[in-house]
C-alpha atoms as a PDB file:
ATOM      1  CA  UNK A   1       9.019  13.298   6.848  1.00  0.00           C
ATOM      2  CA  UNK A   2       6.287  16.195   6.173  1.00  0.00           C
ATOM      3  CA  UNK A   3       9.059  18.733   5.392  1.00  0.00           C
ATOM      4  CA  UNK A   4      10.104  16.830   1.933  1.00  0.00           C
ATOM      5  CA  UNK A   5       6.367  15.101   1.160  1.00  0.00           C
ATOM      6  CA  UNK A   6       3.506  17.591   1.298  1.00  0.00           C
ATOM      7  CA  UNK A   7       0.170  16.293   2.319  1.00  0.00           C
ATOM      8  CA  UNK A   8      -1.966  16.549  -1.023  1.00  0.00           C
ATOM      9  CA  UNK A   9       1.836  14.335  -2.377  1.00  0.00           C
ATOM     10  CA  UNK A  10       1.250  11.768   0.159  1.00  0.00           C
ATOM     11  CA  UNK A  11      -2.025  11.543  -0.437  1.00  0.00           C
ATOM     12  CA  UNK A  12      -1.153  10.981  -4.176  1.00  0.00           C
ATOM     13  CA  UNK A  13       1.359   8.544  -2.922  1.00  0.00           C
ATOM     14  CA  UNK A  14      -1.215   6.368  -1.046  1.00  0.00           C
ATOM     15  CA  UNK A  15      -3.670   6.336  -3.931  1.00  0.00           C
ATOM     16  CA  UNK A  16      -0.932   4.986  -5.748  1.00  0.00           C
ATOM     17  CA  UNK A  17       0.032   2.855  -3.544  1.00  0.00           C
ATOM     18  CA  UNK A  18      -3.647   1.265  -2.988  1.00  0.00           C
ATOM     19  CA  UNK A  19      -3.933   0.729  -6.622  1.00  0.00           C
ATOM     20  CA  UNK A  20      -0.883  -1.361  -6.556  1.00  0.00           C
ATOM     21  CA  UNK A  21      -2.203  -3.185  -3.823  1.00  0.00           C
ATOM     22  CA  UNK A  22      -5.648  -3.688  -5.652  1.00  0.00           C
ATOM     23  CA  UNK A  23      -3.790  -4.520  -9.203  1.00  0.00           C
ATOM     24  CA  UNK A  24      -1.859  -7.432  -7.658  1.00  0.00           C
ATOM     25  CA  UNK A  25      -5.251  -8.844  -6.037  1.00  0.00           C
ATOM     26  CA  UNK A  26      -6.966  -8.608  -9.641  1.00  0.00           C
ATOM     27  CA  UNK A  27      -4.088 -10.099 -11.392  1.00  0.00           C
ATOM     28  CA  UNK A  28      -4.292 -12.813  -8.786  1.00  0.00           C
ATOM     29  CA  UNK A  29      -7.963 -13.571  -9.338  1.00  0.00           C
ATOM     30  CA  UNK A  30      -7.471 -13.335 -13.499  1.00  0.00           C
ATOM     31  CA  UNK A  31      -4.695 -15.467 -14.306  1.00  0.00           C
ATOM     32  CA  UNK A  32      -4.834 -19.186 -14.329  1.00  0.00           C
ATOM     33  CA  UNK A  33      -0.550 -19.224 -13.295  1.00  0.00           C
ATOM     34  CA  UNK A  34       0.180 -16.553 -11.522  1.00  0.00           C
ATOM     35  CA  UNK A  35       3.642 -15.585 -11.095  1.00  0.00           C
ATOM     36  CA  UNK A  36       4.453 -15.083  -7.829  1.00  0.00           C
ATOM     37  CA  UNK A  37       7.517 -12.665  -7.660  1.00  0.00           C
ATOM     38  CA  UNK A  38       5.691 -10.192 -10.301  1.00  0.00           C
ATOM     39  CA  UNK A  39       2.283 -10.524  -7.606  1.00  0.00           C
ATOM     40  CA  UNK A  40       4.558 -10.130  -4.943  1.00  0.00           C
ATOM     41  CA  UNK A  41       6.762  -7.408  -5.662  1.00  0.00           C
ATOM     42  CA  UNK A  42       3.743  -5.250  -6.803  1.00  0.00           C
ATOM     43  CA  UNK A  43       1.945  -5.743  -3.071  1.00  0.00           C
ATOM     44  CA  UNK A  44       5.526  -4.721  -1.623  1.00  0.00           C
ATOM     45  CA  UNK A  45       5.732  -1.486  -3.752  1.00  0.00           C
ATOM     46  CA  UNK A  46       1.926  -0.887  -2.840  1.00  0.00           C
ATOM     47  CA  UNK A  47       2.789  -1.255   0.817  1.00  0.00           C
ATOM     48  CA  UNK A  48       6.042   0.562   0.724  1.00  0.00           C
ATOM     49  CA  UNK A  49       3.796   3.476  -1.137  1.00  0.00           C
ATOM     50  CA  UNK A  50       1.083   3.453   1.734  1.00  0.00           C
ATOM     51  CA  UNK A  51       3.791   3.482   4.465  1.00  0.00           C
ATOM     52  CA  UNK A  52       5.000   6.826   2.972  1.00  0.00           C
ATOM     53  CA  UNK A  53       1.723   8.477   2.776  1.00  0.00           C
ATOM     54  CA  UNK A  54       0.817   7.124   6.620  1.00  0.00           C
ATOM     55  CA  UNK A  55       4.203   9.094   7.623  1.00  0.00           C
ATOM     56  CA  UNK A  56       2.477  12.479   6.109  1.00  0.00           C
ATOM     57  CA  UNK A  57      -0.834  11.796   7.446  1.00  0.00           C
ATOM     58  CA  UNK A  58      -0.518   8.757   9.935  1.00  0.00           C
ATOM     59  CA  UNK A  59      -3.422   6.484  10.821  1.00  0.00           C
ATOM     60  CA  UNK A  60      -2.651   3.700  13.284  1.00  0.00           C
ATOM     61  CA  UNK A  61      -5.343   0.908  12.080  1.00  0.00           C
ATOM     62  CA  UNK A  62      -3.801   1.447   8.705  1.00  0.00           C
ATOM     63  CA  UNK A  63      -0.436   0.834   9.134  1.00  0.00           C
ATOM     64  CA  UNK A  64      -1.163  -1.932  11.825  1.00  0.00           C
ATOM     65  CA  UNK A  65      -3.062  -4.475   9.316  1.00  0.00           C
ATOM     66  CA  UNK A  66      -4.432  -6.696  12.047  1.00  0.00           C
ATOM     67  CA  UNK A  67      -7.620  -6.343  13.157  1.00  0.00           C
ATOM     68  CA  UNK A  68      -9.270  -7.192  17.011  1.00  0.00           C
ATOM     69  CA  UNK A  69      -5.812  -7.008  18.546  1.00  0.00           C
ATOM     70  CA  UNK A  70      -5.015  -5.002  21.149  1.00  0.00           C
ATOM     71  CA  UNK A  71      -2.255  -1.733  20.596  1.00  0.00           C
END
């Protein structure tokens, strides 16, 4: 994967990809009906986005998302 994304793209890619992740928990917190596909969709892309970037410059606990288990 690091011959078509260079690093300083990935780590634009993960930025982007945190935002995405952070938007949808704001929106979540702001509205008073939150719709659920739009909330979804937008932590998918933001996930998707951050599993690119973690193929550039990989970082186990990262990509893992549970915490206190063993690898």
């Amino acid at each position: 994967m690091t011959d078509f994304i260079t690093p300083l793209a990935a780590d634009l890619i993960g930025f982007a990809g945190s935002f995405c992740i952070v938007a949808a928990y704001a929106y979540s917190n702001m509205v008073k009906a939150m719709n659920m596909v739009l909330f979804n969709l937008v932590n998918f892309i933001g996930a998707a986005l951050l599993t690119v970037s973690l193929m550039v410059n990989f970082n186990l606990p990262t990509l893992r998302g549970r915490r206190n288990s063993p690898v």
